[in-house]
PDB file of N, CA and C in Angstrom:
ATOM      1  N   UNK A   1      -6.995   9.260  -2.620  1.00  0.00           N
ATOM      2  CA  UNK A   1      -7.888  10.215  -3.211  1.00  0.00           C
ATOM      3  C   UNK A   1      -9.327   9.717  -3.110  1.00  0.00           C
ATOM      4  N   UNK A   2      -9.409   8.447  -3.627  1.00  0.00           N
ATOM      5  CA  UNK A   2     -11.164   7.959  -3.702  1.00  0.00           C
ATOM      6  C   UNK A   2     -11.390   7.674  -2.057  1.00  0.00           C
ATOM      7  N   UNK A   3     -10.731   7.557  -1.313  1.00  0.00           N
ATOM      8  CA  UNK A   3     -11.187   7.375   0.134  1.00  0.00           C
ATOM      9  C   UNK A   3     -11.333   8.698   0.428  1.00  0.00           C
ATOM     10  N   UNK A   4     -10.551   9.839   0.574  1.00  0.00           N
ATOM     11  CA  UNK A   4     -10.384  10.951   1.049  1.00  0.00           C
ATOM     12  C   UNK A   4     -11.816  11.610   0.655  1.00  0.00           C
ATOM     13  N   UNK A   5     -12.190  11.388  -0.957  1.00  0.00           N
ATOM     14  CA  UNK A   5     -13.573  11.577  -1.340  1.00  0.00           C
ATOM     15  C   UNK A   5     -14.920  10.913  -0.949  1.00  0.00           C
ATOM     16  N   UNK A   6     -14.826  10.055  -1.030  1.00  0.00           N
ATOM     17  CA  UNK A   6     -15.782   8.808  -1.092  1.00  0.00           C
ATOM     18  C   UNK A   6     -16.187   8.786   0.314  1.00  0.00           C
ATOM     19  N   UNK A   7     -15.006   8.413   1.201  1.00  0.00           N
ATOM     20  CA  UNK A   7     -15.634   7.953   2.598  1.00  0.00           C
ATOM     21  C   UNK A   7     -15.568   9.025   3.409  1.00  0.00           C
ATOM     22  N   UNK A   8     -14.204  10.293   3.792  1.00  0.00           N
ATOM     23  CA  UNK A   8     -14.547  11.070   4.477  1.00  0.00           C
ATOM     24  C   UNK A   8     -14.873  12.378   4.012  1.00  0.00           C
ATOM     25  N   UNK A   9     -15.623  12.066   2.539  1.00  0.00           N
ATOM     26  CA  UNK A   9     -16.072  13.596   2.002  1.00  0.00           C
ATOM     27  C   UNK A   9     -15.159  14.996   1.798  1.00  0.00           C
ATOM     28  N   UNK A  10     -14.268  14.628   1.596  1.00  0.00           N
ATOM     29  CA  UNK A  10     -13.115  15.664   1.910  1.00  0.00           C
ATOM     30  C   UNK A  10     -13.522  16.339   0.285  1.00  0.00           C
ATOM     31  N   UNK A  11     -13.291  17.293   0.148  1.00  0.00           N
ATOM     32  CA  UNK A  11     -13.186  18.284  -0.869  1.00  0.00           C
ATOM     33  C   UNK A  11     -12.002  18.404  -1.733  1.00  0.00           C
ATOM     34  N   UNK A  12     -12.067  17.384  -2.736  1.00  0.00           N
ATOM     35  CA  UNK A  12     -10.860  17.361  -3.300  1.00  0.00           C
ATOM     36  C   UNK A  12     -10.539  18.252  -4.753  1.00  0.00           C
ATOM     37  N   UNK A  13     -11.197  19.254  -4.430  1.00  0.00           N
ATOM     38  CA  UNK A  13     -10.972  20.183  -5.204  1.00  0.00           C
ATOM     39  C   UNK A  13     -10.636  21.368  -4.805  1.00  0.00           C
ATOM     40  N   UNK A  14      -9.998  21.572  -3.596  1.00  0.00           N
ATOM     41  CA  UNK A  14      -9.462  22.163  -2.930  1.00  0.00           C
ATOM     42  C   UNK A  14      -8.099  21.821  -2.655  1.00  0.00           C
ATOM     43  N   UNK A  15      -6.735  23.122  -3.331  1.00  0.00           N
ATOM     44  CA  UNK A  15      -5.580  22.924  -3.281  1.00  0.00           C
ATOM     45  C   UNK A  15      -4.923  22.740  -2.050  1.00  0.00           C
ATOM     46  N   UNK A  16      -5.602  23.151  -0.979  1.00  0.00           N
ATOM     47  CA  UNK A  16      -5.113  22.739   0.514  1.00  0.00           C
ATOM     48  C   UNK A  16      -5.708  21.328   1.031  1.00  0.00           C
ATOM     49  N   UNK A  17      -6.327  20.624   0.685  1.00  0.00           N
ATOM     50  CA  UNK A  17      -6.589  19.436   0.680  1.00  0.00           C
ATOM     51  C   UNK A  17      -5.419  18.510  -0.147  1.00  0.00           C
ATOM     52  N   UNK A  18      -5.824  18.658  -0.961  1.00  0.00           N
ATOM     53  CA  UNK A  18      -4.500  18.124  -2.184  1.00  0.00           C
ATOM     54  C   UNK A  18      -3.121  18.096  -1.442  1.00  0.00           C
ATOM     55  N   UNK A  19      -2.518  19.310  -0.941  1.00  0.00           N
ATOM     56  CA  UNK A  19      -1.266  19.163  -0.787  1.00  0.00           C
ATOM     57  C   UNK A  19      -1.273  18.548   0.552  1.00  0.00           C
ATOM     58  N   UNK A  20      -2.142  18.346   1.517  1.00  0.00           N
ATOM     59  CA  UNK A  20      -2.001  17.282   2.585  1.00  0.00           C
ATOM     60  C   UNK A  20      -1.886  16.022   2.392  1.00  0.00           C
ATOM     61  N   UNK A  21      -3.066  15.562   0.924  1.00  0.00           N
ATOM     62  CA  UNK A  21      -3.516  14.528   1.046  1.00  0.00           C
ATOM     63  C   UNK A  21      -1.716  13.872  -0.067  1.00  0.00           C
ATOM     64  N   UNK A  22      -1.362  14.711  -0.773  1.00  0.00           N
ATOM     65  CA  UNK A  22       0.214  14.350  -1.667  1.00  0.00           C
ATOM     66  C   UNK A  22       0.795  14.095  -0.068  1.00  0.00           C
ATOM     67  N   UNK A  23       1.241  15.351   0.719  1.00  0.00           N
ATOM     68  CA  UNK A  23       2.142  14.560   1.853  1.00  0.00           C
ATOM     69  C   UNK A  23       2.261  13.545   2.408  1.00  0.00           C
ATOM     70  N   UNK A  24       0.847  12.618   2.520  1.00  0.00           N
ATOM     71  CA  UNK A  24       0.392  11.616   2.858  1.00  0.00           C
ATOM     72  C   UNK A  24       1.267  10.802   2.375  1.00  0.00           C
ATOM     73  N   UNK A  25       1.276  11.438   0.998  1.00  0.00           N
ATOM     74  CA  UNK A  25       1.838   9.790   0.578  1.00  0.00           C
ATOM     75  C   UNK A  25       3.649   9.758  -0.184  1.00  0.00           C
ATOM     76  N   UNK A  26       4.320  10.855   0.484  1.00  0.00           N
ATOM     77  CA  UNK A  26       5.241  11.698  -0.054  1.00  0.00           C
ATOM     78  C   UNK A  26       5.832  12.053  -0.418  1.00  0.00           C
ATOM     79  N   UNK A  27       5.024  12.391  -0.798  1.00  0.00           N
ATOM     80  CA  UNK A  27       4.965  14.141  -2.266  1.00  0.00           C
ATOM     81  C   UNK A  27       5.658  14.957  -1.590  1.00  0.00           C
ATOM     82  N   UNK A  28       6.019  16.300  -2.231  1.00  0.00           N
ATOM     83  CA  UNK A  28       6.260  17.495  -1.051  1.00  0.00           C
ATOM     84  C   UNK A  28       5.600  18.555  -1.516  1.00  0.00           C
ATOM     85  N   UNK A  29       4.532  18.981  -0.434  1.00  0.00           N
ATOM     86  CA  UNK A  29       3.690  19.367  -0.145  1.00  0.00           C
ATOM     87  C   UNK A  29       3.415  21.010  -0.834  1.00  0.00           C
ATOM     88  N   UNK A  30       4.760  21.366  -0.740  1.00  0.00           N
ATOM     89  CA  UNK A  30       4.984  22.757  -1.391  1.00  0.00           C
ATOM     90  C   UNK A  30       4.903  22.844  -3.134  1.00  0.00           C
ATOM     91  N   UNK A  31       5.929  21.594  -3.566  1.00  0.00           N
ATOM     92  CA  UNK A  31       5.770  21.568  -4.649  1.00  0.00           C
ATOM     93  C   UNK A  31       4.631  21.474  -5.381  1.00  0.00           C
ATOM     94  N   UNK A  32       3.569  20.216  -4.974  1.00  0.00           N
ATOM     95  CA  UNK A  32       2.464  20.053  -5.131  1.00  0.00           C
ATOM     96  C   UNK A  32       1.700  21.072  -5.109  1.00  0.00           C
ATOM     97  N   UNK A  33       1.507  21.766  -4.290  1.00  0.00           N
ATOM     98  CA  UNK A  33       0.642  23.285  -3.628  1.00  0.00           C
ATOM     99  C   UNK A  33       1.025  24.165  -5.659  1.00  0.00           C
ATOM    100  N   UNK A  34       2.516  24.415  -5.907  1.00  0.00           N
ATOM    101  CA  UNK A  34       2.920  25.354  -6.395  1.00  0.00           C
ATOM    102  C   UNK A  34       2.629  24.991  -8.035  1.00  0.00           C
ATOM    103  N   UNK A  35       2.405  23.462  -8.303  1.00  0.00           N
ATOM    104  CA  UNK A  35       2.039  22.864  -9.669  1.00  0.00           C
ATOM    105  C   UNK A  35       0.747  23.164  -9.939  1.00  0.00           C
ATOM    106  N   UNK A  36      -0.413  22.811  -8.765  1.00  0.00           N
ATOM    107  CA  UNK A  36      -1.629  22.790  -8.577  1.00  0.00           C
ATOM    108  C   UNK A  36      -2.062  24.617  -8.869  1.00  0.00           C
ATOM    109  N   UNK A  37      -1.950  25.349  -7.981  1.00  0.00           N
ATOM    110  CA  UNK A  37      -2.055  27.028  -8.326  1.00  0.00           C
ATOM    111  C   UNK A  37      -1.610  27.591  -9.588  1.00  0.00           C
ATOM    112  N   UNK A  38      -0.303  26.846 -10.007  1.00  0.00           N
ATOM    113  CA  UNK A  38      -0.013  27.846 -11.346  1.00  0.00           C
ATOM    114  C   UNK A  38      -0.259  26.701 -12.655  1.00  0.00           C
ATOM    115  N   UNK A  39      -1.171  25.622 -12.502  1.00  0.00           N
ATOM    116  CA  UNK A  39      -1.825  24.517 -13.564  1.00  0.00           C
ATOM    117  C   UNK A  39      -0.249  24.201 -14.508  1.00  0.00           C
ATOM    118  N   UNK A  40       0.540  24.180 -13.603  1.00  0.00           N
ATOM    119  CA  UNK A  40       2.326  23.546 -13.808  1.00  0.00           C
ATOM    120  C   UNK A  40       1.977  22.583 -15.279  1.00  0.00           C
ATOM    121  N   UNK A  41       0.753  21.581 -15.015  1.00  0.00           N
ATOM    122  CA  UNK A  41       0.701  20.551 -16.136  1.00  0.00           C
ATOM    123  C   UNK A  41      -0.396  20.380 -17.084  1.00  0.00           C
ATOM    124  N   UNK A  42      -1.359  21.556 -17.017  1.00  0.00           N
ATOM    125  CA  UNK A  42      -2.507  21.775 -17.434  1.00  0.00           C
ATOM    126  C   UNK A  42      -2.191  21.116 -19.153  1.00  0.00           C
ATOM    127  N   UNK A  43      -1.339  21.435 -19.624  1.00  0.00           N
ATOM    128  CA  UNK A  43      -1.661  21.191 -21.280  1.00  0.00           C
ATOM    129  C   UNK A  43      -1.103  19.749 -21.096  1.00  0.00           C
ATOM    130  N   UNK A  44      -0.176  19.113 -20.566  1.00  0.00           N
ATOM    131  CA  UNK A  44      -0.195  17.521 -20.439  1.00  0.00           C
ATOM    132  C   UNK A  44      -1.284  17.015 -20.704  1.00  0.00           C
ATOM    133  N   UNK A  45      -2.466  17.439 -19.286  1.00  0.00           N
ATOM    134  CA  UNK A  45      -3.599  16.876 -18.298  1.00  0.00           C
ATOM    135  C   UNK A  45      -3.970  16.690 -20.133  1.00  0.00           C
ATOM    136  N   UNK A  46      -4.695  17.835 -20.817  1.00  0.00           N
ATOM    137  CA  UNK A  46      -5.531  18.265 -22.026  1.00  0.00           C
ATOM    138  C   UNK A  46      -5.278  17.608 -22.976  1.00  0.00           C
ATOM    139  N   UNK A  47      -3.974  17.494 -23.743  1.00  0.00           N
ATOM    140  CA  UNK A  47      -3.621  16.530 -24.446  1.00  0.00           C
ATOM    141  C   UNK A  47      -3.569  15.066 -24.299  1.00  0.00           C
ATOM    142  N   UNK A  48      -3.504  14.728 -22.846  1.00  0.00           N
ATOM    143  CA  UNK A  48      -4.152  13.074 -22.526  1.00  0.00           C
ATOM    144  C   UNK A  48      -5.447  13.042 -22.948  1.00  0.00           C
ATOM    145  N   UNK A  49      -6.181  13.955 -22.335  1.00  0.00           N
ATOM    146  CA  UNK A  49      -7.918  14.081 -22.430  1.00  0.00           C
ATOM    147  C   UNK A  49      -7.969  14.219 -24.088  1.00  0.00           C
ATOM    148  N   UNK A  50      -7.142  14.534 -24.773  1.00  0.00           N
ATOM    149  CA  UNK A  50      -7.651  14.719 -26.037  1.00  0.00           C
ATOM    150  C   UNK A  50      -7.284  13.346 -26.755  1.00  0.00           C
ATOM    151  N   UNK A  51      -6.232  12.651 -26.254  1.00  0.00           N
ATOM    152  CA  UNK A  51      -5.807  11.349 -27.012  1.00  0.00           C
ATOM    153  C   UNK A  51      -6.813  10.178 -26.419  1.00  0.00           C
ATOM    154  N   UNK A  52      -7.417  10.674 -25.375  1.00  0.00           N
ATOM    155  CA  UNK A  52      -8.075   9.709 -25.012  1.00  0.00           C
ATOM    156  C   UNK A  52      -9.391   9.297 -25.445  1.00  0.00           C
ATOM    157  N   UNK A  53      -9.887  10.916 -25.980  1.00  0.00           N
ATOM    158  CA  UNK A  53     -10.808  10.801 -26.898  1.00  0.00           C
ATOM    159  C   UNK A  53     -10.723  10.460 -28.160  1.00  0.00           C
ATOM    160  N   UNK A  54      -9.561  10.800 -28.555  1.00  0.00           N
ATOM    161  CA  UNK A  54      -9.217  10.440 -29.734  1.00  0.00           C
ATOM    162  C   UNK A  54      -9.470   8.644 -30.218  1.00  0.00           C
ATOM    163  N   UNK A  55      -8.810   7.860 -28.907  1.00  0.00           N
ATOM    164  CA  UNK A  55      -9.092   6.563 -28.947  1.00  0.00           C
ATOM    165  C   UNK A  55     -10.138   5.640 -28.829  1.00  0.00           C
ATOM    166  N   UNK A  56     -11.122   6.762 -28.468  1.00  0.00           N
ATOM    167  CA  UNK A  56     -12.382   6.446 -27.906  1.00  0.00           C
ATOM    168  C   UNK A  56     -13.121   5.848 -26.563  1.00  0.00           C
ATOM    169  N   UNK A  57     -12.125   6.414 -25.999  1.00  0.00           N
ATOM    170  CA  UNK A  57     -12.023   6.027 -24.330  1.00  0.00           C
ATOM    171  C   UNK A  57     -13.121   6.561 -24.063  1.00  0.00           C
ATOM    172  N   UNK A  58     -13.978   5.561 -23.469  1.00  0.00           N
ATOM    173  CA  UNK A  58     -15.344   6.349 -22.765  1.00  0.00           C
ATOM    174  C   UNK A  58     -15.422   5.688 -21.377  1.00  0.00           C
ATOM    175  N   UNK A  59     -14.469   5.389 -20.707  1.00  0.00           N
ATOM    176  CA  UNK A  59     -14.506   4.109 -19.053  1.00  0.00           C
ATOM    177  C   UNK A  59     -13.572   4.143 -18.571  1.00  0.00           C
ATOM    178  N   UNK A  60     -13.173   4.105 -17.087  1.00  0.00           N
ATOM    179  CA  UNK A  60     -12.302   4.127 -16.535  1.00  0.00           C
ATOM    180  C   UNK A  60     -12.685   2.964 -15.685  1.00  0.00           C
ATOM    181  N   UNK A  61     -11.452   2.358 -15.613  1.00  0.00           N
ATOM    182  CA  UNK A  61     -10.211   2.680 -15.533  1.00  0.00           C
ATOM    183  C   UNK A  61      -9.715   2.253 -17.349  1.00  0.00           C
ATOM    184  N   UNK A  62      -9.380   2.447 -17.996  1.00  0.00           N
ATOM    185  CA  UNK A  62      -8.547   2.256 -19.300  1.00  0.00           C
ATOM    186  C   UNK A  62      -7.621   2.606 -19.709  1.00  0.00           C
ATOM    187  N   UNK A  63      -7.299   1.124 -20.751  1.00  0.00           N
ATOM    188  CA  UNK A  63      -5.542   0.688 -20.733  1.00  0.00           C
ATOM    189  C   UNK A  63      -5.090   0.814 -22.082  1.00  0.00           C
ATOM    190  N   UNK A  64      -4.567   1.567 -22.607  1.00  0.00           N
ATOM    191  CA  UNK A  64      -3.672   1.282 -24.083  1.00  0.00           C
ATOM    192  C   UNK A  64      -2.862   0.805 -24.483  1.00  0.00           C
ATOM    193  N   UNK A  65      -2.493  -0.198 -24.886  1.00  0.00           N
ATOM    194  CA  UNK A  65      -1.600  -1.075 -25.272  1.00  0.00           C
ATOM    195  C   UNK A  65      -1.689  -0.860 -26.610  1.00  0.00           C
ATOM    196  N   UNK A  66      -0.121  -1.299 -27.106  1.00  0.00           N
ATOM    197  CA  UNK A  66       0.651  -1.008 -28.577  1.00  0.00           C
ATOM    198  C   UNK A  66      -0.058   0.579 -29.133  1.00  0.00           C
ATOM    199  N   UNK A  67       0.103   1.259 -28.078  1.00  0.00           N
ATOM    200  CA  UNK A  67      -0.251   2.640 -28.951  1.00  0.00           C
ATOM    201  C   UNK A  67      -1.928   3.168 -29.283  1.00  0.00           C
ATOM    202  N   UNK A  68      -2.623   1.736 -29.801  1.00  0.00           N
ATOM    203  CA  UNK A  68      -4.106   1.716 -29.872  1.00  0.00           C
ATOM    204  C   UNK A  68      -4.992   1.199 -29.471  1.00  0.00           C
ATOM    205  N   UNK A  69      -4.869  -0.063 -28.846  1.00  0.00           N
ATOM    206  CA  UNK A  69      -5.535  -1.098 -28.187  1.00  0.00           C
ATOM    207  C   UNK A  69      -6.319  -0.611 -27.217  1.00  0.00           C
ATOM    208  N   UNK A  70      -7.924  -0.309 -26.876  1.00  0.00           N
ATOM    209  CA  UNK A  70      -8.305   0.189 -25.373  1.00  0.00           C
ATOM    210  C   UNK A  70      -8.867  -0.944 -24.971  1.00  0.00           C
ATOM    211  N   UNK A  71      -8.667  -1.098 -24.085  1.00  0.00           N
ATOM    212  CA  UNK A  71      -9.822  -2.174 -23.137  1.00  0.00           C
ATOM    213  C   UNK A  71      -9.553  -1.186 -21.571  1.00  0.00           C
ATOM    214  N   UNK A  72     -11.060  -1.569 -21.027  1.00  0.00           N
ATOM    215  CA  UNK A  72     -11.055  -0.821 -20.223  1.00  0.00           C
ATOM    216  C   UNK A  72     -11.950  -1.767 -19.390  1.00  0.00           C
ATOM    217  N   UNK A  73     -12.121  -1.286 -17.903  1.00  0.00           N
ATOM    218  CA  UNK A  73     -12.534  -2.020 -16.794  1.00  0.00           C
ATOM    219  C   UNK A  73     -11.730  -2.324 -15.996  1.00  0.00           C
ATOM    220  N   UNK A  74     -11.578  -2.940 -14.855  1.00  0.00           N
ATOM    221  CA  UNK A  74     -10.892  -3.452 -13.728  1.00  0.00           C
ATOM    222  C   UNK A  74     -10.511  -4.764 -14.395  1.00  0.00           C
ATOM    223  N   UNK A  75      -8.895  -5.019 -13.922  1.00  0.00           N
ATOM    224  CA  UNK A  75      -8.539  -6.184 -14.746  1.00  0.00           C
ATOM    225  C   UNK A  75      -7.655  -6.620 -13.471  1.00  0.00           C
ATOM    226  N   UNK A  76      -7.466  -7.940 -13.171  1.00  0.00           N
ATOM    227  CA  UNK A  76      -6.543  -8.284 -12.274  1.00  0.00           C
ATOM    228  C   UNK A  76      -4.923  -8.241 -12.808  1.00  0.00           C
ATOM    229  N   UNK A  77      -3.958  -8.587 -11.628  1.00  0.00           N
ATOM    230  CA  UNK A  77      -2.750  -8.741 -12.492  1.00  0.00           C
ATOM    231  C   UNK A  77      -2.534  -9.453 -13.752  1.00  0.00           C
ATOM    232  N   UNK A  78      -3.392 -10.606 -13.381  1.00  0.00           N
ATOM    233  CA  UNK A  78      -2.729 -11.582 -14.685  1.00  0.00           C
ATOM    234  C   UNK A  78      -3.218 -11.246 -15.820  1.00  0.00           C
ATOM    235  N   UNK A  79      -4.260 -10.399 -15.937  1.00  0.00           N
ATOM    236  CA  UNK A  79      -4.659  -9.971 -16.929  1.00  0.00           C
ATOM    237  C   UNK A  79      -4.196  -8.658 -17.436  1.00  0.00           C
ATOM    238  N   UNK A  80      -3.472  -8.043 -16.374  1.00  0.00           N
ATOM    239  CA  UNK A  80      -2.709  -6.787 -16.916  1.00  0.00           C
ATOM    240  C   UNK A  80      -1.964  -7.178 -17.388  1.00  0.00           C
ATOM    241  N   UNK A  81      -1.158  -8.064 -17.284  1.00  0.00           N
ATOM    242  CA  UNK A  81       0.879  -8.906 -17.340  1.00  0.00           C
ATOM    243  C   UNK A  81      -0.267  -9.197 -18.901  1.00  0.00           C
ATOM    244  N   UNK A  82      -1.153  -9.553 -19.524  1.00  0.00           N
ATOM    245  CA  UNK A  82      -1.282 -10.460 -20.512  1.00  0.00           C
ATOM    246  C   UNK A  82      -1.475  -9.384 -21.523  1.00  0.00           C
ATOM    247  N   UNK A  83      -2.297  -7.919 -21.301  1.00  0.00           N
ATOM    248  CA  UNK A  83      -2.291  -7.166 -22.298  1.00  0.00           C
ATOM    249  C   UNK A  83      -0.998  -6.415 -22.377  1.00  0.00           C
ATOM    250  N   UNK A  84      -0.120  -6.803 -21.522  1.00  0.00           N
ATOM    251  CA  UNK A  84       1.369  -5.438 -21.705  1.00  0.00           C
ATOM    252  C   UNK A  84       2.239  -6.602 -22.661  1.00  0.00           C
ATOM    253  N   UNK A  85       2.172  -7.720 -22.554  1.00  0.00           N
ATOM    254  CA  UNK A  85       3.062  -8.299 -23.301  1.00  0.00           C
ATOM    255  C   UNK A  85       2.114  -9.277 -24.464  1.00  0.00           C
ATOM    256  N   UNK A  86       0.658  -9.134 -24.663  1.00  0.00           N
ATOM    257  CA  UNK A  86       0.562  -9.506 -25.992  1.00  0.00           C
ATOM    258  C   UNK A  86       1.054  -8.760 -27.099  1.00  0.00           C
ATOM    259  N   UNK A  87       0.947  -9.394 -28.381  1.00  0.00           N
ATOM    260  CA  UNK A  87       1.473  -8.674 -29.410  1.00  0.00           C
ATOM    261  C   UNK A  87       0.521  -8.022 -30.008  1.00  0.00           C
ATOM    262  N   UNK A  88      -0.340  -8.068 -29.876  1.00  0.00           N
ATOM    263  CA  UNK A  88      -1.717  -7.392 -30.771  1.00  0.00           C
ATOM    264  C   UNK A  88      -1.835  -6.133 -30.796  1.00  0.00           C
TER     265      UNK A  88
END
């Protein structure tokens, strides 16, 4: 997705883009096409966006651990492996 955007400018807000760029990696292409047109997951998408505010997520990439915990930024493995299994 961030290459498809980023480097060859592709329009990724376009549902015929999308379902090429899912085949790519594969998805199936129809299904994708048929989630995307009829917003299949729209109140999921909304209710993340709302818990995320809720937590006070203001950065991406960000991680929740035990339910409340955010830290956010680019973290390497060992530092992912360290917030999934601290106890805090």
């Amino acid at each position: 997705m961030y290459r498809a955007f980023f480097e060859r400018g592709e329009d990724i807000g376009c549902v015929d883009i999308l379902a090429v760029l899912g085949r790519e990696i594969g998805l199936d292409a129809g299904a994708l096409r048929l989630a995307l047109e009829t917003r299949k997951f729209e109140a999921e998408v909304v209710a993340d966006e709302d818990r995320a505010q809720s937590l006070g997520v203001r950065a991406v990439p960000a991680y929740v651990t035990h339910g409340q915990r955010v830290v956010t930024g680019v973290r390497n493995l060992a530092e992912l492996m360290a917030l999934l299994t601290s106890s805090e």
